[in-house]
Protein backbone atom coordinates (compact mmCIF):
# COMPACT_ATOMS: atom_id res chain seq x y z
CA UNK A 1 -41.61 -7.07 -47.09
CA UNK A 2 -43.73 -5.87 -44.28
CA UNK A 3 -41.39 -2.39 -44.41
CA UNK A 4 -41.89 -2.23 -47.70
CA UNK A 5 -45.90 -2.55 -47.62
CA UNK A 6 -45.79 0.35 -44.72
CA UNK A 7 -44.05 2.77 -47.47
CA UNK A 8 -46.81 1.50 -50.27
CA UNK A 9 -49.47 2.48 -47.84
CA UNK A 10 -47.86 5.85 -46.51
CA UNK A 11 -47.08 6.87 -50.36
CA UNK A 12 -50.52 5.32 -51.38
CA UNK A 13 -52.25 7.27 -48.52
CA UNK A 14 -54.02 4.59 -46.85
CA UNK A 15 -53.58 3.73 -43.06
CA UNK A 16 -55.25 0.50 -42.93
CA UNK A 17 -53.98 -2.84 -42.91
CA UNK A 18 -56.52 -4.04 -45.09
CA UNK A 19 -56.31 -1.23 -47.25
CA UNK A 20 -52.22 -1.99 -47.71
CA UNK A 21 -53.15 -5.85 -48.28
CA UNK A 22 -56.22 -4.92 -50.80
CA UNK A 23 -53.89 -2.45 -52.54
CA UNK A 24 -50.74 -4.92 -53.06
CA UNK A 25 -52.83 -7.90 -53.73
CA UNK A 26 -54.60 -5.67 -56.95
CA UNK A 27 -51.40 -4.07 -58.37
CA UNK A 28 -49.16 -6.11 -60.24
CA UNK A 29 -46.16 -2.75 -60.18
CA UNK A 30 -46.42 -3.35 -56.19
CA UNK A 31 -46.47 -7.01 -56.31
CA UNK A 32 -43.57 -6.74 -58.21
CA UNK A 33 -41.84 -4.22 -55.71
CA UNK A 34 -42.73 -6.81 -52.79
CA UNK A 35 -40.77 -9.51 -54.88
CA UNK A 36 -43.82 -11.62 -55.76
CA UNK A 37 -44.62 -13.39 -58.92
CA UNK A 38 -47.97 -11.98 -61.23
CA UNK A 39 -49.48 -15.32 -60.13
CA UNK A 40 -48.29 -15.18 -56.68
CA UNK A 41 -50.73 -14.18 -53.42
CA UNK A 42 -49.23 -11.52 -51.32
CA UNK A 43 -49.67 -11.30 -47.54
CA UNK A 44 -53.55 -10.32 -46.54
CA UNK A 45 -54.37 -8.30 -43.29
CA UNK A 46 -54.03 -10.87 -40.94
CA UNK A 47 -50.35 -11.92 -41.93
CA UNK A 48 -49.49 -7.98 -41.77
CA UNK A 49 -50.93 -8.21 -38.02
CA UNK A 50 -49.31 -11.53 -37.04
CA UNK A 51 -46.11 -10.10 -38.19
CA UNK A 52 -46.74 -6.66 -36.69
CA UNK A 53 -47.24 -8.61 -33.19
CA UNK A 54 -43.29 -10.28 -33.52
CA UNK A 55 -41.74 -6.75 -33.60
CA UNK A 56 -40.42 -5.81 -30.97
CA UNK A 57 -42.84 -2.72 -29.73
CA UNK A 58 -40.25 -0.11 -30.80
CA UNK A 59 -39.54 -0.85 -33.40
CA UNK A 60 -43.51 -0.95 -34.97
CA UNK A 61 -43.15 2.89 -33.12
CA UNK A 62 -39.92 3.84 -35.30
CA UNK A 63 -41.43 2.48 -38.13
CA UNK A 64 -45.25 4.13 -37.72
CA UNK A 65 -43.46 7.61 -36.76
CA UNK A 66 -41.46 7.40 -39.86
CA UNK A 67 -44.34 6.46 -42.29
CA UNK A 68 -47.41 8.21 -40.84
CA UNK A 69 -45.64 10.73 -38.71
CA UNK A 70 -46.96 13.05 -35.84
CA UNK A 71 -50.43 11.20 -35.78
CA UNK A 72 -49.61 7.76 -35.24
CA UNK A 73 -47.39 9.57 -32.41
CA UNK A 74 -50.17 10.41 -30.73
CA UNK A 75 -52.26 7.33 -30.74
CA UNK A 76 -49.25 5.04 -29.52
């Protein structure tokens, strides 16, 4: 799920977490890609950091590289 909201935000052009949580909380389509229920609450910000922090540090790299490319390269 987390993966999944990293692709909605690269494809939705938004680099925020709270943008990614605002945007998949509004949009039934997306809640519906996530596997959630129309009535169900998807993950907000602070869920997407909490699991961000359990990664293993390469592989939030990999994964930020992939989806945002050469400028989340150069913040890390």
């Amino acid at each position: 799920m987390y993966f999944r909201m990293l692709l909605i935000g690269y494809f939705e052009g938004l680099e925020s977490q709270r943008g990614i949580a605002w945007r998949c909380a509004d949009s039934n389509s997306l809640k519906s890609f996530l596997g959630f229920g129309l009535t169900e609450t998807t993950p907000d910000h602070s869920s997407l950091t909490n699991i961000r922090k359990r990664l293993p540090l390469e592989c939030t790299r990999r994964s930020s590289r992939s989806c945002w490319g050469s400028r989340s390269s150069r913040s890390c």
